[in-house]
PDB file of N, CA and C in Angstrom:
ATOM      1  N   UNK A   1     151.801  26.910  77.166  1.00  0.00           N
ATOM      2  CA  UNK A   1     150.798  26.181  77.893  1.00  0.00           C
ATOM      3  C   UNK A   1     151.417  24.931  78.506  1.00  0.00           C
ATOM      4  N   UNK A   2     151.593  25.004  79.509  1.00  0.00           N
ATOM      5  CA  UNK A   2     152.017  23.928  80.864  1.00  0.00           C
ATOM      6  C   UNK A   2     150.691  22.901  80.205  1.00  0.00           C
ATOM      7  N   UNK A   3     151.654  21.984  80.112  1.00  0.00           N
ATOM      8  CA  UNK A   3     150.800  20.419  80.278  1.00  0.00           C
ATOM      9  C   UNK A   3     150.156  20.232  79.374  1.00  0.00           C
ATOM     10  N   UNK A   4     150.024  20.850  78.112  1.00  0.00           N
ATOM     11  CA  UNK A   4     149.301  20.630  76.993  1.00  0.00           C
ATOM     12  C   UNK A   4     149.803  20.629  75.440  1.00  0.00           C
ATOM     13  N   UNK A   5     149.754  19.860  74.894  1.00  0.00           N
ATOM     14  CA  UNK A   5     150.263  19.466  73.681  1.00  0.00           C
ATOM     15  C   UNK A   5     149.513  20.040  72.453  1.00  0.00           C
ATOM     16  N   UNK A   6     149.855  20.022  71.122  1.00  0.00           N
ATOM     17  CA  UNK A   6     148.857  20.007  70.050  1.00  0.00           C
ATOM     18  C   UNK A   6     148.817  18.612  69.382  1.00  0.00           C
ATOM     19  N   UNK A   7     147.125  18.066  69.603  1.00  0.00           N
ATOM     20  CA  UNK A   7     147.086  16.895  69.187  1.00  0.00           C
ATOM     21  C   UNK A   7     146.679  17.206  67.930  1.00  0.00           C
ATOM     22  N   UNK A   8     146.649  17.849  67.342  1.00  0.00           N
ATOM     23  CA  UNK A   8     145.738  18.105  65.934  1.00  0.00           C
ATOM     24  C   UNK A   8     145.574  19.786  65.629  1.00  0.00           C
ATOM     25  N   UNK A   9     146.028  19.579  64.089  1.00  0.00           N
ATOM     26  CA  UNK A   9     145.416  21.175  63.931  1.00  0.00           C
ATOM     27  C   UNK A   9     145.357  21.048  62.356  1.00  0.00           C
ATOM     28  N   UNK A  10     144.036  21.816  62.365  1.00  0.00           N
ATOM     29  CA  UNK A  10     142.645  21.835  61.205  1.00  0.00           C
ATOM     30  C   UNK A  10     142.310  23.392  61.014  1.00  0.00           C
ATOM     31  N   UNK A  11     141.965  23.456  59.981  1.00  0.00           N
ATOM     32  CA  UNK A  11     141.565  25.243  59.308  1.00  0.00           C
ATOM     33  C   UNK A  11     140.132  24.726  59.614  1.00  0.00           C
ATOM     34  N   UNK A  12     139.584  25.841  60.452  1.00  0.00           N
ATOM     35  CA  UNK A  12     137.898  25.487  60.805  1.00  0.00           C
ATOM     36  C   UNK A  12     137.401  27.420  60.293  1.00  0.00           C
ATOM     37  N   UNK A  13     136.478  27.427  59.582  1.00  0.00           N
ATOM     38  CA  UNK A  13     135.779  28.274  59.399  1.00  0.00           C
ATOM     39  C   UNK A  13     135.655  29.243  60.707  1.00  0.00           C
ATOM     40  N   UNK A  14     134.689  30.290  60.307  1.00  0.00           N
ATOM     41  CA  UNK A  14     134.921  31.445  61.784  1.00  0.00           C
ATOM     42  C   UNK A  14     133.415  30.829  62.218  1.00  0.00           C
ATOM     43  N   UNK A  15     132.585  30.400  61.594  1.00  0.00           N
ATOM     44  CA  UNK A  15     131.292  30.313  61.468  1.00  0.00           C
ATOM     45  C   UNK A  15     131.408  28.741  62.433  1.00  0.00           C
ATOM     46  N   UNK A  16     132.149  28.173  62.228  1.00  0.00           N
ATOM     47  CA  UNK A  16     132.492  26.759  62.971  1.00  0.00           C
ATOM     48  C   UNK A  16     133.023  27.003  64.122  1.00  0.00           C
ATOM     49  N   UNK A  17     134.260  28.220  64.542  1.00  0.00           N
ATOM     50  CA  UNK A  17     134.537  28.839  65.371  1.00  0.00           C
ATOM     51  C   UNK A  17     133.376  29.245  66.421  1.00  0.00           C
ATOM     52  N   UNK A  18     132.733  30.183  65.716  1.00  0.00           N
ATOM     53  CA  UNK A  18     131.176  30.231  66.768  1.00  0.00           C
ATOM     54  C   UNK A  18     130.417  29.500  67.326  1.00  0.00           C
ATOM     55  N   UNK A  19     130.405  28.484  66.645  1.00  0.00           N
ATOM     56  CA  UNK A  19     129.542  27.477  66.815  1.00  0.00           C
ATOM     57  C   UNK A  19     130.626  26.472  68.078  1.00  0.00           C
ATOM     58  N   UNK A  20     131.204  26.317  68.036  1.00  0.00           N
ATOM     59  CA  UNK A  20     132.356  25.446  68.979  1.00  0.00           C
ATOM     60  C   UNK A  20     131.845  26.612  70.714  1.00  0.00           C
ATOM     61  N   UNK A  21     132.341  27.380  70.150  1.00  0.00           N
ATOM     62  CA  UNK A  21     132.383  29.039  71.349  1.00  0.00           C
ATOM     63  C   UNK A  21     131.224  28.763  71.827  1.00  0.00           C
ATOM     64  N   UNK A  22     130.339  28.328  71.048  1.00  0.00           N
ATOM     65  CA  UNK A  22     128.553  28.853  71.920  1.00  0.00           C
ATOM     66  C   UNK A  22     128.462  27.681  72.794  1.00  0.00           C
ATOM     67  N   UNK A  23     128.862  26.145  72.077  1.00  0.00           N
ATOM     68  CA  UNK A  23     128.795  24.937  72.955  1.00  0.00           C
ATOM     69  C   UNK A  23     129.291  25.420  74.008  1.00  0.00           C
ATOM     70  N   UNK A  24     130.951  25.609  74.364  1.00  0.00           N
ATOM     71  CA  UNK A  24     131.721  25.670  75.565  1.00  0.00           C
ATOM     72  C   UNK A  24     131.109  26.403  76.231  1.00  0.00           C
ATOM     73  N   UNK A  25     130.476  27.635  75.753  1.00  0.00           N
ATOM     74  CA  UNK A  25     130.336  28.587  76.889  1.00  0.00           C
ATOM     75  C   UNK A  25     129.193  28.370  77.571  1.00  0.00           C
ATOM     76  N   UNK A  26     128.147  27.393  77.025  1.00  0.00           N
ATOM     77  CA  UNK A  26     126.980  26.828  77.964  1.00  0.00           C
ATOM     78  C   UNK A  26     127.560  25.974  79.478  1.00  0.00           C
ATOM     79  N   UNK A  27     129.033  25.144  78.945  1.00  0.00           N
ATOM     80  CA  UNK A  27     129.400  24.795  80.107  1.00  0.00           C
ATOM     81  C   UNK A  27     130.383  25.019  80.714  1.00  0.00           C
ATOM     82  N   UNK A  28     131.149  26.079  80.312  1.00  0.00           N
ATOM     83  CA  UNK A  28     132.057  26.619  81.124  1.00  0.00           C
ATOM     84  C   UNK A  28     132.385  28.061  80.989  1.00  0.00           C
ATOM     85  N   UNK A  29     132.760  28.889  81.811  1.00  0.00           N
ATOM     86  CA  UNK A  29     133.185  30.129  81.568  1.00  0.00           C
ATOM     87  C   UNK A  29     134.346  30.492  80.447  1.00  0.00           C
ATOM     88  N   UNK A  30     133.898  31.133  79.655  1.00  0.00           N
ATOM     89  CA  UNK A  30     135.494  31.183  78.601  1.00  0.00           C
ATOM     90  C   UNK A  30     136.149  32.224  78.894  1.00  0.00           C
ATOM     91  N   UNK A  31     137.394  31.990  78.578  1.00  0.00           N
ATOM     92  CA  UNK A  31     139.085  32.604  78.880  1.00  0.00           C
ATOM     93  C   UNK A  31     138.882  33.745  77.920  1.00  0.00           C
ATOM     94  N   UNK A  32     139.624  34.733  78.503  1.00  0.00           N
ATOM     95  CA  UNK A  32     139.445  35.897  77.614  1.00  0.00           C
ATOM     96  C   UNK A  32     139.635  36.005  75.798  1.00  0.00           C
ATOM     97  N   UNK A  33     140.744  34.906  75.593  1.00  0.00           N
ATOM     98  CA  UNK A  33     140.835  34.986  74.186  1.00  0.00           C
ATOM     99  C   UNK A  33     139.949  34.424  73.831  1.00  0.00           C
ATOM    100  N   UNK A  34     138.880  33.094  74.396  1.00  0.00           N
ATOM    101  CA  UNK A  34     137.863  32.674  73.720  1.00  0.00           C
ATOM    102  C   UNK A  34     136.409  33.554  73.799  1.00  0.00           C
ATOM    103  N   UNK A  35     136.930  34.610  74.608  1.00  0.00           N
ATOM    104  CA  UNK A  35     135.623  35.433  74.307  1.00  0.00           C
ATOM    105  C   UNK A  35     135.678  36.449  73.448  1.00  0.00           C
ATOM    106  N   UNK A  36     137.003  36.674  73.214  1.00  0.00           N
ATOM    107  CA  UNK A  36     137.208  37.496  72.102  1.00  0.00           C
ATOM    108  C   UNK A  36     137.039  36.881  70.401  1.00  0.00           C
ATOM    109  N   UNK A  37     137.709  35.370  70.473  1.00  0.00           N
ATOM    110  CA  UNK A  37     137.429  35.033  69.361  1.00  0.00           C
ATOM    111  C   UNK A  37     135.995  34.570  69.168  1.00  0.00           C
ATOM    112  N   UNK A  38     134.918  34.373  70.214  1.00  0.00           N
ATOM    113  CA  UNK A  38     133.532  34.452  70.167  1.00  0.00           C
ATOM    114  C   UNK A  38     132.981  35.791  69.504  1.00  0.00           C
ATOM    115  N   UNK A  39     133.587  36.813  70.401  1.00  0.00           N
ATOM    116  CA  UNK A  39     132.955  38.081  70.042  1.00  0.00           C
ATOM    117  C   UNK A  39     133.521  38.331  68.339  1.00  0.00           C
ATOM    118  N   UNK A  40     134.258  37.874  68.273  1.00  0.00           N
ATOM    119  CA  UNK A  40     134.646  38.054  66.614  1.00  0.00           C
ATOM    120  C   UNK A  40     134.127  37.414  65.435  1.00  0.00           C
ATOM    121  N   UNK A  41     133.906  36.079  65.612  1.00  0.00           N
ATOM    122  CA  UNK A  41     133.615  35.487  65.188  1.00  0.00           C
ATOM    123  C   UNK A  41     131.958  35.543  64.916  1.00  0.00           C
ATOM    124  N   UNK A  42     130.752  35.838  65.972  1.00  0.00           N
ATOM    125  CA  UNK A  42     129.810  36.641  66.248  1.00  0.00           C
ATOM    126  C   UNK A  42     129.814  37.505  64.817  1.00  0.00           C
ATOM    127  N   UNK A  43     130.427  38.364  64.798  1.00  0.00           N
ATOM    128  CA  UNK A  43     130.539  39.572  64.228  1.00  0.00           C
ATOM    129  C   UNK A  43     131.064  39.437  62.544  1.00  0.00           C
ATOM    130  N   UNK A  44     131.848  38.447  62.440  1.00  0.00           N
ATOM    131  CA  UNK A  44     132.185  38.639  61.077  1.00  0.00           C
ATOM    132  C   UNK A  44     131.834  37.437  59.998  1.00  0.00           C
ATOM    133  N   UNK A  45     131.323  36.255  60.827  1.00  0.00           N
ATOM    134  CA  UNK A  45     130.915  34.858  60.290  1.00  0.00           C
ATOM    135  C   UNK A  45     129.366  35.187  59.140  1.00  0.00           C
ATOM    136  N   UNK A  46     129.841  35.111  58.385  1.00  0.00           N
ATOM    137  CA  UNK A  46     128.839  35.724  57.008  1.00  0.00           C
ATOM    138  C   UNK A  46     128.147  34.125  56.633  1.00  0.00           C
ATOM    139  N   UNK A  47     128.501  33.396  56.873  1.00  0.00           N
ATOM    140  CA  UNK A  47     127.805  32.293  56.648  1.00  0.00           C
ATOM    141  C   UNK A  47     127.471  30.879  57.903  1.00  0.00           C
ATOM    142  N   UNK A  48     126.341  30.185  57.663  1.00  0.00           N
ATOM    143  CA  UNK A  48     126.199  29.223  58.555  1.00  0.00           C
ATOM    144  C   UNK A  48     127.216  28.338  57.923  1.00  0.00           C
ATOM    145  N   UNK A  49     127.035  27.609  59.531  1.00  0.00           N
ATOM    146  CA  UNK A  49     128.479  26.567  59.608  1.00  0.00           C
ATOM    147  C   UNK A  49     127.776  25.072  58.586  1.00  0.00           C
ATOM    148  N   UNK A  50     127.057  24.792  58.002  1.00  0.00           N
ATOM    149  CA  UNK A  50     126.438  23.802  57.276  1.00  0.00           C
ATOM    150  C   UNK A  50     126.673  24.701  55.781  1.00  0.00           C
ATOM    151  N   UNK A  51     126.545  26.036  55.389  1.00  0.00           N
ATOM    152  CA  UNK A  51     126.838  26.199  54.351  1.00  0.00           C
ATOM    153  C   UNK A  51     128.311  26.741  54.037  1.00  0.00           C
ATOM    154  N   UNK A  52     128.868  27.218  55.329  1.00  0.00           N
ATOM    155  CA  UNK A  52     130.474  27.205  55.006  1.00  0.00           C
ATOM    156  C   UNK A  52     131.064  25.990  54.737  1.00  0.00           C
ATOM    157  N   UNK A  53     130.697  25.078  55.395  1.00  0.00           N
ATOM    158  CA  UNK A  53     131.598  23.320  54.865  1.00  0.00           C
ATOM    159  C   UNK A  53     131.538  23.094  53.653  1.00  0.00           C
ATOM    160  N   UNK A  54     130.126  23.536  53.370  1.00  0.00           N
ATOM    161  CA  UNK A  54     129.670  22.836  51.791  1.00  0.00           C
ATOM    162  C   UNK A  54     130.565  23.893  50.949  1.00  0.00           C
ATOM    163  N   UNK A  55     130.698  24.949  51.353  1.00  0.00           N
ATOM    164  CA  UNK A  55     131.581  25.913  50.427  1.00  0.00           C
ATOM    165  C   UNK A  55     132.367  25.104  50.341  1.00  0.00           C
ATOM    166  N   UNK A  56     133.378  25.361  51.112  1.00  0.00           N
ATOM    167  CA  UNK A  56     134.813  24.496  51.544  1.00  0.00           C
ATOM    168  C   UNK A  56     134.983  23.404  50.974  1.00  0.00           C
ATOM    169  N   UNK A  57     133.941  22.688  50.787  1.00  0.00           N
ATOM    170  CA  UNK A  57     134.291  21.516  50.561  1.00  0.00           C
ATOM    171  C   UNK A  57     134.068  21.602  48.970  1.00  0.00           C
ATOM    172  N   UNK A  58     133.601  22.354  48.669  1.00  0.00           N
ATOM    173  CA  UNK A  58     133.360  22.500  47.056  1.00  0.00           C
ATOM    174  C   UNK A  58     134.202  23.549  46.197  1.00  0.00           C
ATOM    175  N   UNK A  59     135.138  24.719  47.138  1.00  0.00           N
ATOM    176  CA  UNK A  59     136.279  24.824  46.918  1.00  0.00           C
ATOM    177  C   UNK A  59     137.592  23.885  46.763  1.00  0.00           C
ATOM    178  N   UNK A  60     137.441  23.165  47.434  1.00  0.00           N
ATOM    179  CA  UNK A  60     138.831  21.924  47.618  1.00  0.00           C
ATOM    180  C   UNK A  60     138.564  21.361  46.064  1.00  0.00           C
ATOM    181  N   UNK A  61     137.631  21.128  45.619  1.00  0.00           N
ATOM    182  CA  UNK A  61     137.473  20.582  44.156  1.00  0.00           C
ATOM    183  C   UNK A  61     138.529  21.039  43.333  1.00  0.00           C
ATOM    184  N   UNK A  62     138.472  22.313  43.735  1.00  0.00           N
ATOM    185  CA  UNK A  62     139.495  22.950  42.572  1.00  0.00           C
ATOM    186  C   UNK A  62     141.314  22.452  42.904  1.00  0.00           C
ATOM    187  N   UNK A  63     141.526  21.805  42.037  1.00  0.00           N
ATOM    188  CA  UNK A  63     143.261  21.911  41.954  1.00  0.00           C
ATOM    189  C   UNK A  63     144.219  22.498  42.998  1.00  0.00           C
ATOM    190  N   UNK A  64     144.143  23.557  42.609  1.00  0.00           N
ATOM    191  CA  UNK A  64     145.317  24.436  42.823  1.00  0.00           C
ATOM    192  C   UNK A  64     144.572  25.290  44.838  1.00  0.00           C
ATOM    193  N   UNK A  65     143.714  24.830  45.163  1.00  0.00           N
ATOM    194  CA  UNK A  65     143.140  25.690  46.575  1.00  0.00           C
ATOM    195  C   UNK A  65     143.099  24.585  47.410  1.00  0.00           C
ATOM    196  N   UNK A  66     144.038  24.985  48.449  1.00  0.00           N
ATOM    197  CA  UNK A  66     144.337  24.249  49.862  1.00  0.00           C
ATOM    198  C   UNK A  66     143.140  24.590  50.825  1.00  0.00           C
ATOM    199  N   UNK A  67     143.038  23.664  51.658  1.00  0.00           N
ATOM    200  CA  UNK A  67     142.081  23.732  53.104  1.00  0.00           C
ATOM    201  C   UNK A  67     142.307  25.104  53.819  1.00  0.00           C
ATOM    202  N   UNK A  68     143.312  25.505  53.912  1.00  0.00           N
ATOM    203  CA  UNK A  68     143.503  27.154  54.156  1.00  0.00           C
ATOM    204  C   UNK A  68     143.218  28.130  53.800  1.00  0.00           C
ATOM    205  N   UNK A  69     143.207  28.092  52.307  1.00  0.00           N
ATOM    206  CA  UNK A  69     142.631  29.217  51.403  1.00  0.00           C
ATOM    207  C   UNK A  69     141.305  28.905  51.086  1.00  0.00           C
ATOM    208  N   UNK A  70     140.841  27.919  50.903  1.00  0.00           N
ATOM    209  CA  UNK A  70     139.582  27.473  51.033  1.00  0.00           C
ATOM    210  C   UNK A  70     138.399  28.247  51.941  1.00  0.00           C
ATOM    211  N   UNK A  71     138.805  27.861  53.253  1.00  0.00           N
ATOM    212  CA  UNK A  71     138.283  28.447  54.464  1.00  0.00           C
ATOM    213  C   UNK A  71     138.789  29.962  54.424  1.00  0.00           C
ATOM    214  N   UNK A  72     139.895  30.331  54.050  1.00  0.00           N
ATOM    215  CA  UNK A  72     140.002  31.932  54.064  1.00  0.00           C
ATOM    216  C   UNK A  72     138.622  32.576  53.083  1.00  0.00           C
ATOM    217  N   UNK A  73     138.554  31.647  51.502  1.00  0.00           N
ATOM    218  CA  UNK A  73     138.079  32.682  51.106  1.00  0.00           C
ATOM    219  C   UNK A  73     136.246  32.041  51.751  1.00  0.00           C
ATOM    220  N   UNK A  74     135.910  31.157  52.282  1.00  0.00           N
ATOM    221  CA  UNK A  74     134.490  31.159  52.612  1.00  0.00           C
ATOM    222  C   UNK A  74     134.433  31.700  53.957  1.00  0.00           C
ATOM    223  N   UNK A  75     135.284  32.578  54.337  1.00  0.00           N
ATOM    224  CA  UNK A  75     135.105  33.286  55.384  1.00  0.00           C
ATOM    225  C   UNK A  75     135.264  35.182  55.016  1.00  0.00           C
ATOM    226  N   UNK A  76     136.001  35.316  54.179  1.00  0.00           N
ATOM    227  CA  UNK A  76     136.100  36.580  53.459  1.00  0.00           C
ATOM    228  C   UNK A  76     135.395  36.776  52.443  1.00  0.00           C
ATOM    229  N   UNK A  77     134.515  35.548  51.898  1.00  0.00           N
ATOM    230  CA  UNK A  77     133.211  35.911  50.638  1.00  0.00           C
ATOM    231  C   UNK A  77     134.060  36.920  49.781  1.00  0.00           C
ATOM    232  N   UNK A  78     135.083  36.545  49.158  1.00  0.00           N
ATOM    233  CA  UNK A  78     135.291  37.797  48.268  1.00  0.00           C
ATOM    234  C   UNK A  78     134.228  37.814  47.002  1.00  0.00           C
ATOM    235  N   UNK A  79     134.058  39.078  46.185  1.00  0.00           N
ATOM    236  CA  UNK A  79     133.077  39.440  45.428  1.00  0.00           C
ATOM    237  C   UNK A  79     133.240  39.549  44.330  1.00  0.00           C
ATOM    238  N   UNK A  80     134.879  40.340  44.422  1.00  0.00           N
ATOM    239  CA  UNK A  80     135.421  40.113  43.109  1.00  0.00           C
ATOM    240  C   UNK A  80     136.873  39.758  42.948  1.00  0.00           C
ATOM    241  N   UNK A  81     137.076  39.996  41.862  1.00  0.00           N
ATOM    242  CA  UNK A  81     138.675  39.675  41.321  1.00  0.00           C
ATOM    243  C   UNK A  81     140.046  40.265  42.068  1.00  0.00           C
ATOM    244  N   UNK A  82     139.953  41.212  42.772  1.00  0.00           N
ATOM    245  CA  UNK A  82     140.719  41.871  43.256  1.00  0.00           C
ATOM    246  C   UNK A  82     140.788  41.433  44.649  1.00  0.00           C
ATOM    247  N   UNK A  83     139.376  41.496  44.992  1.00  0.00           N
ATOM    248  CA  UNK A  83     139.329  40.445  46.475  1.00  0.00           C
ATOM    249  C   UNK A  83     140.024  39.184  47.021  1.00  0.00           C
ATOM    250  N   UNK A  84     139.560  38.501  45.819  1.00  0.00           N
ATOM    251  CA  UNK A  84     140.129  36.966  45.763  1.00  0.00           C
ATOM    252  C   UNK A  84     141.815  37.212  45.502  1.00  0.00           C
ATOM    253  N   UNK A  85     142.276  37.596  44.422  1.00  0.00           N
ATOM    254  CA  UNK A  85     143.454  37.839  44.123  1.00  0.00           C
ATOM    255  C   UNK A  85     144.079  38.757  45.365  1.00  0.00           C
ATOM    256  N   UNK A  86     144.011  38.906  46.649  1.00  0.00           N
ATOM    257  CA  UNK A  86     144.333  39.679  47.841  1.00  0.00           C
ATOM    258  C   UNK A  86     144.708  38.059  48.812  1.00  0.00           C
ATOM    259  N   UNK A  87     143.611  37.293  48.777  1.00  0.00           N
ATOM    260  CA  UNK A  87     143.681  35.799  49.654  1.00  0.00           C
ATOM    261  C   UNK A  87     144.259  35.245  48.542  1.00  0.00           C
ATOM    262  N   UNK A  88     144.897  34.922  47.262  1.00  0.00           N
ATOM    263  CA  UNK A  88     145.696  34.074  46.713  1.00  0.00           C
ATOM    264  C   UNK A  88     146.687  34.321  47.072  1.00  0.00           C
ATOM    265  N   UNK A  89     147.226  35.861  47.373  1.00  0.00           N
ATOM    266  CA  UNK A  89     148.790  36.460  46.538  1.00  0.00           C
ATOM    267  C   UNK A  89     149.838  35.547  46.999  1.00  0.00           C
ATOM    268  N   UNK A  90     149.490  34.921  48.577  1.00  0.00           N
ATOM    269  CA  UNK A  90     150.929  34.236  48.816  1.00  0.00           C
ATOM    270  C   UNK A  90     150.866  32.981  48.080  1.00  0.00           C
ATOM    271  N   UNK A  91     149.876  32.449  47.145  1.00  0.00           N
ATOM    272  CA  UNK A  91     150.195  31.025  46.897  1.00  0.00           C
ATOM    273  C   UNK A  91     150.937  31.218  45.776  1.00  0.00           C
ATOM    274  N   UNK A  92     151.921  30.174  45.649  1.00  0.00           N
ATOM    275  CA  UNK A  92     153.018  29.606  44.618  1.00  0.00           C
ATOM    276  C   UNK A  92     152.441  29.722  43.345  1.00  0.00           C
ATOM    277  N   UNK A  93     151.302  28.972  42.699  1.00  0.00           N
ATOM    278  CA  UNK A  93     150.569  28.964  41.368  1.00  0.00           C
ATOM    279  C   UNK A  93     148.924  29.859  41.392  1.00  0.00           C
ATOM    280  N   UNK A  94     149.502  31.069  41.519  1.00  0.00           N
ATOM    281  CA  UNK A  94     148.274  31.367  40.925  1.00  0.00           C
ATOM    282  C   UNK A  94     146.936  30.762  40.257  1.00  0.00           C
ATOM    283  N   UNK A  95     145.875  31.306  40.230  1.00  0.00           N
ATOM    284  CA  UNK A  95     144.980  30.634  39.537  1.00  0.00           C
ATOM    285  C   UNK A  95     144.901  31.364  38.149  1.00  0.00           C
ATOM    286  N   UNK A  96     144.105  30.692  37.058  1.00  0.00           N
ATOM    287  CA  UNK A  96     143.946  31.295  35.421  1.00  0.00           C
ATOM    288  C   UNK A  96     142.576  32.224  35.761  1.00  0.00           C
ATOM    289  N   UNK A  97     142.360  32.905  34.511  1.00  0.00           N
ATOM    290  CA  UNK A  97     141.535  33.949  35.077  1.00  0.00           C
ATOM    291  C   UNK A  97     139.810  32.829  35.017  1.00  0.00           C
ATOM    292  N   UNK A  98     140.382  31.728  34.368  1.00  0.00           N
ATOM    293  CA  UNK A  98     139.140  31.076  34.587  1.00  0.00           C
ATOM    294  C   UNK A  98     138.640  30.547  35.590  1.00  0.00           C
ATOM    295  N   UNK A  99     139.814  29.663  36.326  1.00  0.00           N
ATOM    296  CA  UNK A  99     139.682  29.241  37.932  1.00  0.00           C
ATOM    297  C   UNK A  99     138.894  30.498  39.072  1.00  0.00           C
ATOM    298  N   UNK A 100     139.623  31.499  38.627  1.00  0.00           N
ATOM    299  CA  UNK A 100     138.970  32.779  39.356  1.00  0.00           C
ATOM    300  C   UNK A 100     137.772  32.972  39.069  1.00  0.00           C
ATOM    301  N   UNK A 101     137.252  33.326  37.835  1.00  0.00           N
ATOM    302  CA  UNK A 101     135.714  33.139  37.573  1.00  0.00           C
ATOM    303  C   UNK A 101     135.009  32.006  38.562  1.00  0.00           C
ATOM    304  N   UNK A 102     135.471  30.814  38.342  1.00  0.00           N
ATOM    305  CA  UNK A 102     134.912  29.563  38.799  1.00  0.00           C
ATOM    306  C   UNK A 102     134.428  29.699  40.628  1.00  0.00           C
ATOM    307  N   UNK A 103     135.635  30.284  41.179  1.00  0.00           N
ATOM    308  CA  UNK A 103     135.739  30.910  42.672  1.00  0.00           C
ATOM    309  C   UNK A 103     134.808  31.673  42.935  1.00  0.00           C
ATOM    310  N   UNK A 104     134.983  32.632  42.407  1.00  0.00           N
ATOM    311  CA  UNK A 104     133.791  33.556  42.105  1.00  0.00           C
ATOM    312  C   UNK A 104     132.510  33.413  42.032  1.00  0.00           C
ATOM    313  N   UNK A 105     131.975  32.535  41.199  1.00  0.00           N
ATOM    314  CA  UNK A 105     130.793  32.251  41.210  1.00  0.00           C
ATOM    315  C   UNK A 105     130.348  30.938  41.957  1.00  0.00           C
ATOM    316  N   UNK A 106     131.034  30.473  42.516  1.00  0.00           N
ATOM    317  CA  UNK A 106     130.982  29.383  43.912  1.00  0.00           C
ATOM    318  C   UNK A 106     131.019  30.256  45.185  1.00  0.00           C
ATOM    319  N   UNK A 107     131.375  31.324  44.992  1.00  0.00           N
ATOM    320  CA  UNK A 107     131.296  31.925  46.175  1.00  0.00           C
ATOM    321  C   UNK A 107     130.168  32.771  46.055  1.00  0.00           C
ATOM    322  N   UNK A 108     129.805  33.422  44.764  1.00  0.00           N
ATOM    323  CA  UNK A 108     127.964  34.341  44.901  1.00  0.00           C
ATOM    324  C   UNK A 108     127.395  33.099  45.013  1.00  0.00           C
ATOM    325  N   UNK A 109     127.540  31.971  44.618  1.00  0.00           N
ATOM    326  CA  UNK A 109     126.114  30.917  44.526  1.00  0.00           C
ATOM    327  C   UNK A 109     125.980  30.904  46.455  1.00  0.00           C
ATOM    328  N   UNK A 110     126.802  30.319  46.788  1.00  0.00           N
ATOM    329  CA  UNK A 110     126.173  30.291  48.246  1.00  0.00           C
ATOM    330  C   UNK A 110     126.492  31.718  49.620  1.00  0.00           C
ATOM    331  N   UNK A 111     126.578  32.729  48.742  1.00  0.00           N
ATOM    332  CA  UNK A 111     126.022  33.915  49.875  1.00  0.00           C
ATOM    333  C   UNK A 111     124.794  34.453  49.122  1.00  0.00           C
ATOM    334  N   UNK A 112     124.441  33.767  48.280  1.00  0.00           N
ATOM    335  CA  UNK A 112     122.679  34.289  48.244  1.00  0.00           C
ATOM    336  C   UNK A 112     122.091  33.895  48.945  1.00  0.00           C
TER     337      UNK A 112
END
C-alpha cells in the first residue's frame, strides 16, 4: 500500500469487525476485501460487539491468555476441551485443566 503506514494494530473481535464494516459502508463503497471480510464476519460473529468485549475483557483476567487468544476464543465460542485446547496449542504454557474449566464456563456464561 503506496502512502500508507501502520499506525496501530489491535486484535478486534469479528463482531467489532462488523460493526466497523457496517459504519464505512453507509459512507463509502467498500473494496473487495472489506466486503468480503463484511460478508464473513456477517456470517460467523456469534456474539454482539458489547458482549464480545466483556468476554475479552474477562478472559484477559486470566494469567496465562493474551489479547489474541482472548479474542480468538470469543470469536470461536469453543464448547469444550478439545475446542479450546485447538486455539491454545501454539501457546508456550499451556493452561491446568482448571484454567480450562474456568474458560469454559466464561465462555457458556455469555453465549447463553
Amino acid at each position: 500500500m503506496i502512502g500508507r503506514e501502520l499506525v496501530n494494530q489491535t486484535d478486534i473481535s469479528l463482531s467489532q469487525v462488523k460493526s466497523l464494516l457496517e459504519k464505512r459502508k453507509k459512507d463509502v463503497e467498500l473494496s473487495y476485501e472489506q466486503k468480503a471480510a463484511y460478508e464473513y464476519s456477517k456470517d460467523q460473529a456469534k456474539l454482539g460487539v458489547r458482549k464480545a468485549e466483556e468476554l475479552v475483557k474477562k478472559l484477559l483476567e486470566i494469567e496465562k491468555i493474551d489479547e489474541h487468544t482472548a479474542v480468538m476464543i470469543a470469536d470461536n465460542g469453543p464448547t469444550d476441551k478439545g475446542d479450546l485446547l485447538l486455539i491454545m496449542e501454539k501457546k508456550r504454557h499451556g493452561l491446568t485443566e482448571k484454567e480450562l474449566k474456568q474458560v469454559l464456563d466464561i465462555v457458556a456464561e455469555y453465549s447463553a
